[in-house]
N, C-alpha and C. Protein backbone atom coordinates (compact mmCIF):
# COMPACT_ATOMS: atom_id res chain seq x y z
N UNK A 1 -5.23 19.91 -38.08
CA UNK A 1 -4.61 18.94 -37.19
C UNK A 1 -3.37 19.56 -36.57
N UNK A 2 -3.31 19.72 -35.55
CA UNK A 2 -2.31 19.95 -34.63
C UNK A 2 -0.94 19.14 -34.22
N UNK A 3 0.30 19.05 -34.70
CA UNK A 3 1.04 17.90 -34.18
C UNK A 3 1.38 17.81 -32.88
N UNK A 4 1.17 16.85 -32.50
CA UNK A 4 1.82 16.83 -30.91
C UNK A 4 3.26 17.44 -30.43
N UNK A 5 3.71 17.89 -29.08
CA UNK A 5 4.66 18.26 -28.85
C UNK A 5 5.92 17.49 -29.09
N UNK A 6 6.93 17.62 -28.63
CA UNK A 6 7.96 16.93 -28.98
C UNK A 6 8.05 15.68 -27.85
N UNK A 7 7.95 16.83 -26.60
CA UNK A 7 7.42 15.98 -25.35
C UNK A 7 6.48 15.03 -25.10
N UNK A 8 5.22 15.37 -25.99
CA UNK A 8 4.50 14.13 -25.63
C UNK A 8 5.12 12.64 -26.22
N UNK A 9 5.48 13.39 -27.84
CA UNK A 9 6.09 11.86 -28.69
C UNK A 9 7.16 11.27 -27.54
N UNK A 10 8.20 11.94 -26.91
CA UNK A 10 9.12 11.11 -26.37
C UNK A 10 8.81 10.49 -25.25
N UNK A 11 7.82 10.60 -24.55
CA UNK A 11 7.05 9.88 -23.35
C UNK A 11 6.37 9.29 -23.76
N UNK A 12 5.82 8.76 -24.96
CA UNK A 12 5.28 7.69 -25.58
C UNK A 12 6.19 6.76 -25.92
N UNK A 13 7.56 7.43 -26.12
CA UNK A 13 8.70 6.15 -26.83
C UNK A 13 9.17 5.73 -25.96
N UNK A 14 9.34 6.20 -24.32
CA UNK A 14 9.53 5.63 -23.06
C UNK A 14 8.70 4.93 -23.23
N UNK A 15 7.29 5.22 -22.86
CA UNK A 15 6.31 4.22 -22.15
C UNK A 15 6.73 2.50 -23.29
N UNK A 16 6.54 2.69 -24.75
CA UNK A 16 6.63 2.17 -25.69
C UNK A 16 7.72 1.17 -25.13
N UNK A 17 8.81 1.56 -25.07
CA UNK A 17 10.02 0.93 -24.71
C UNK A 17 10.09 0.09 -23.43
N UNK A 18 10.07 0.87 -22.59
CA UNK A 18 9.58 0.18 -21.21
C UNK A 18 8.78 -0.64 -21.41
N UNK A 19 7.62 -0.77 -21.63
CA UNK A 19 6.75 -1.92 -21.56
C UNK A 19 7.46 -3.02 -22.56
N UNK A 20 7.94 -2.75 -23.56
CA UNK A 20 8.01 -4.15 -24.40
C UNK A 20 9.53 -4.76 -23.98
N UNK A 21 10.74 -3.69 -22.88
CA UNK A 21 11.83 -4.72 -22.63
C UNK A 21 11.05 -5.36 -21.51
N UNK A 22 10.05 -4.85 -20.42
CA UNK A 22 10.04 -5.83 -19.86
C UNK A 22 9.37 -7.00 -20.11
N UNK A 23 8.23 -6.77 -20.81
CA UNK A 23 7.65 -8.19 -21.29
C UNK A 23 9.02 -9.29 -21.70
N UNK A 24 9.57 -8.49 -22.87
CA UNK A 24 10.72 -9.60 -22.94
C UNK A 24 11.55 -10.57 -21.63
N UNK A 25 11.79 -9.59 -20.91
CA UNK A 25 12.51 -10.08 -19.93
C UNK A 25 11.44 -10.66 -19.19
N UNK A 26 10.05 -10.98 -18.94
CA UNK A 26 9.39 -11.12 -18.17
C UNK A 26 8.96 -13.02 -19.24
N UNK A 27 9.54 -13.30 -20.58
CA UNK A 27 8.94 -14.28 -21.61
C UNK A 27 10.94 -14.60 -21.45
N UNK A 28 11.77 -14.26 -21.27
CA UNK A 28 12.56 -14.77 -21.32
C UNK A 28 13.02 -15.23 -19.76
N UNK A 29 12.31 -14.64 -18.48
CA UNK A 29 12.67 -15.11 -17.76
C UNK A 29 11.75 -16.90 -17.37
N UNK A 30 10.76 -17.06 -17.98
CA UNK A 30 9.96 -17.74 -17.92
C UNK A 30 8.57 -17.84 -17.62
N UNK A 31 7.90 -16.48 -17.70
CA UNK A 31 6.44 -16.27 -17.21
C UNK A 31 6.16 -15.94 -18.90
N UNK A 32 4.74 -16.88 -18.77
CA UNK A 32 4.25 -17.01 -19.66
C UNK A 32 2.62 -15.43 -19.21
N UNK A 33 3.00 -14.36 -20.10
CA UNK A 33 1.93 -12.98 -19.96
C UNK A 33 1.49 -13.32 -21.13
N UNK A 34 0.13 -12.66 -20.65
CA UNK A 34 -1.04 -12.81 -21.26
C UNK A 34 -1.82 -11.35 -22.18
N UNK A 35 -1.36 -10.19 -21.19
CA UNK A 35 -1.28 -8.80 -20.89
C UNK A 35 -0.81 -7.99 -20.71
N UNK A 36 -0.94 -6.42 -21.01
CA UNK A 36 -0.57 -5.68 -20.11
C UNK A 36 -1.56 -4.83 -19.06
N UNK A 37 -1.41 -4.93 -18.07
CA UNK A 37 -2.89 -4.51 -17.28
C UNK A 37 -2.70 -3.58 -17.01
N UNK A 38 -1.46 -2.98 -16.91
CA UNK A 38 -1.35 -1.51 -16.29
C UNK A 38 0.24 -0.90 -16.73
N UNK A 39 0.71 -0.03 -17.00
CA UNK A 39 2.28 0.57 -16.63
C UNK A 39 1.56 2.18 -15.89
N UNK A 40 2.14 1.82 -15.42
CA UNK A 40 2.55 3.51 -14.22
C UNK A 40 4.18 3.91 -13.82
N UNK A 41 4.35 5.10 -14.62
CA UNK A 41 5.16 5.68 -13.75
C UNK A 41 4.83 6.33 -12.71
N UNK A 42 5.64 5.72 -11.31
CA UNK A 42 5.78 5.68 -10.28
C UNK A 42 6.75 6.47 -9.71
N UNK A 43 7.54 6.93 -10.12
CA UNK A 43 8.58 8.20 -10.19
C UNK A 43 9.21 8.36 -11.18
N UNK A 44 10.00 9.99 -11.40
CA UNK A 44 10.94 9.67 -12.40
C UNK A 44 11.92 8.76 -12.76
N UNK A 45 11.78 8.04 -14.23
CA UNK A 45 12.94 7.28 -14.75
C UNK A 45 12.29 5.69 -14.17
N UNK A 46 10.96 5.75 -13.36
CA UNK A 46 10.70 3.97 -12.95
C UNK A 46 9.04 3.86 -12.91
N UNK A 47 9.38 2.76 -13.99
CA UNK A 47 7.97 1.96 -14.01
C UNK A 47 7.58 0.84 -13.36
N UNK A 48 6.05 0.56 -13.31
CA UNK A 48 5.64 -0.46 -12.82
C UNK A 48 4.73 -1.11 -13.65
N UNK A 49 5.25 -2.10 -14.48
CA UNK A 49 4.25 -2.93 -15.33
C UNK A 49 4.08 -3.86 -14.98
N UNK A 50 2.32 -4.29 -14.71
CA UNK A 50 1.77 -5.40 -14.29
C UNK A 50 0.99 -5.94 -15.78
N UNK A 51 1.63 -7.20 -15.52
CA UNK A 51 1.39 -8.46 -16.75
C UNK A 51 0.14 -9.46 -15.88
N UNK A 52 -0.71 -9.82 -16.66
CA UNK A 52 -1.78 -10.79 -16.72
C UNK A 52 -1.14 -12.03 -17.15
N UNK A 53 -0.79 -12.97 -15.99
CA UNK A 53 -0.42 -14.26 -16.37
C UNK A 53 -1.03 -15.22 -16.55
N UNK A 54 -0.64 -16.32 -17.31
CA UNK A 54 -1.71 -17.87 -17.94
C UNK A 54 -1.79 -18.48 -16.92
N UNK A 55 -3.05 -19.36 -16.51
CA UNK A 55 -3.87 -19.04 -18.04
C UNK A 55 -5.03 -18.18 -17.35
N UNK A 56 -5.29 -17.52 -18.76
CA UNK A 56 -6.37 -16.09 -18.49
C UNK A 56 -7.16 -16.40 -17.21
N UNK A 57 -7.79 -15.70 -16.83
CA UNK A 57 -8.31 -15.95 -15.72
C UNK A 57 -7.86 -16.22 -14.38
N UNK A 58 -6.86 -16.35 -14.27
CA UNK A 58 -6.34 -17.31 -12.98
C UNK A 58 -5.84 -16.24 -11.76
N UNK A 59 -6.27 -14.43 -12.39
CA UNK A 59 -5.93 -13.36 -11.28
C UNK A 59 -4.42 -14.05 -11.07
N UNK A 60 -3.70 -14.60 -11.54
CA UNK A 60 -2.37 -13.84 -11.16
C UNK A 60 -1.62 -13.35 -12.25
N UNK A 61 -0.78 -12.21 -11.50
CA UNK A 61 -0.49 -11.04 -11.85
C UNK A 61 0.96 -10.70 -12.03
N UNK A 62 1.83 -10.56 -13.08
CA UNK A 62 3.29 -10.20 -12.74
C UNK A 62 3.63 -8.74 -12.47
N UNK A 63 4.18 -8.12 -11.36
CA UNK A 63 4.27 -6.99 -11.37
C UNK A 63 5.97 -6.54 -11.92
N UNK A 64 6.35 -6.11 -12.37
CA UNK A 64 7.78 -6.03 -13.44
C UNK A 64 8.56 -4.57 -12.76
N UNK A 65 8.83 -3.96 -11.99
CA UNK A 65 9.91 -2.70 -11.63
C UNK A 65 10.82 -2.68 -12.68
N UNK A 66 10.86 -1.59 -13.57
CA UNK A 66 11.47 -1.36 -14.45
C UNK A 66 12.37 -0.06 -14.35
N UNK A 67 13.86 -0.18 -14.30
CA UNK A 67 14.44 1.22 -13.99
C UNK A 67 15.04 2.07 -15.57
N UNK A 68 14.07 2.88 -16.07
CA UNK A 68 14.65 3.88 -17.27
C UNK A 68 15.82 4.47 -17.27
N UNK A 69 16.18 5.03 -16.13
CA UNK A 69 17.58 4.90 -16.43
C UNK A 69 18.84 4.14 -16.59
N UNK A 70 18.67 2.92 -15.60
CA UNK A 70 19.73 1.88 -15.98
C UNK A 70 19.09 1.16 -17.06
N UNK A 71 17.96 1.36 -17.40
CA UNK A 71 17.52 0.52 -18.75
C UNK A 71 17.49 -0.79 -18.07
N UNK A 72 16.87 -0.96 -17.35
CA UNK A 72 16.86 -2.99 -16.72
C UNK A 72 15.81 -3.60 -15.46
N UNK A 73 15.17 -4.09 -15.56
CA UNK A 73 14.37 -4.66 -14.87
C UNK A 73 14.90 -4.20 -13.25
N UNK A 74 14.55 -4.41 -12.20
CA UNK A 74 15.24 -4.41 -11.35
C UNK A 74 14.93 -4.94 -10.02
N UNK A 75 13.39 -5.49 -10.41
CA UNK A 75 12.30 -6.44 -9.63
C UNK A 75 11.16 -6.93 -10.34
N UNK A 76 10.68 -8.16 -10.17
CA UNK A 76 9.72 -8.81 -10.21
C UNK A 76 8.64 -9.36 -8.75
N UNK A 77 7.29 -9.18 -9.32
CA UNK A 77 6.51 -9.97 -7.76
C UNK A 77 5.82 -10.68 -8.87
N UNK A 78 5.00 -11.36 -8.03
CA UNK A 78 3.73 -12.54 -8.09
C UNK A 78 2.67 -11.68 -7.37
N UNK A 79 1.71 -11.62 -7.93
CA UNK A 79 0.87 -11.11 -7.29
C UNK A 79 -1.00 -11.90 -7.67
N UNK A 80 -1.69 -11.87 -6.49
CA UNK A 80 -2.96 -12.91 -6.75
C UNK A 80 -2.76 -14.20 -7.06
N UNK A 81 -2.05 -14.66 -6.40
CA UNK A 81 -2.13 -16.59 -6.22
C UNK A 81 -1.64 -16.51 -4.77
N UNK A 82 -1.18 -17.67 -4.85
CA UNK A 82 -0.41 -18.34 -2.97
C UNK A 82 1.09 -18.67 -3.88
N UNK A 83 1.19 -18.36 -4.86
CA UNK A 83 3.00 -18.25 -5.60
C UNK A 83 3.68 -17.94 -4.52
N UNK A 84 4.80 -17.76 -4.27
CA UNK A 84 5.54 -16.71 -3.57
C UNK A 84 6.54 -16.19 -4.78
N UNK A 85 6.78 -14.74 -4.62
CA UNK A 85 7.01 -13.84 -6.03
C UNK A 85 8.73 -14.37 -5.98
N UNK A 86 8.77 -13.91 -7.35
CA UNK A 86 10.73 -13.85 -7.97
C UNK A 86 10.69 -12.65 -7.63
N UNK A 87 12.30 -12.44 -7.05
CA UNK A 87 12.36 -10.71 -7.14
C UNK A 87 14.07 -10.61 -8.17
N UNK A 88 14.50 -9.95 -8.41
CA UNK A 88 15.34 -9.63 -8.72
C UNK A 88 16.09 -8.01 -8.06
N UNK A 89 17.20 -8.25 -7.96
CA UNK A 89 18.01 -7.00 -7.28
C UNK A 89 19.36 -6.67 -7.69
């Protein structure tokens, strides 16, 4: 068995991290997620996690902008309903 690099573990503890402050912030701002459907980094230091919102089925979608370096959300959309999205800035 081979251990992984050092590099891979710490881009797992990003991804790790990133995804679960924003859910928080995404259950404390008041969207009730269901999922995670996707995280992509999208450039260095910023993610894009899209949450599956209640109830299942209903295709809409929270998309979460997450900035790794300031450590903080830094946008929200709505995505797949007639919602019109929260953003934050």
């Amino acid at each position: 068995m081979v251990p992984e690099s050092s590099h891979t573990v710490q881009n797992e503890l990003g991804y790790t991290d990133v995804v679960k402050l924003s859910q928080d912030y995404a259950l404390t701002s008041g969207y009730e997620v269901t999922e995670v459907a996707e995280a992509v980094q999208v450039r260095p230091n910023y993610w894009r996690i899209r949450f599956g919102l209640a109830p299942e089925g209903s295709g809409k979608m929270l998309d979460v902008d997450f900035d790794q370096t300031q450590g903080r959300v830094v946008g929200t959309t709505v995505v797949g309903s007639e919602a019109a999205g929260r953003g934050v800035r």
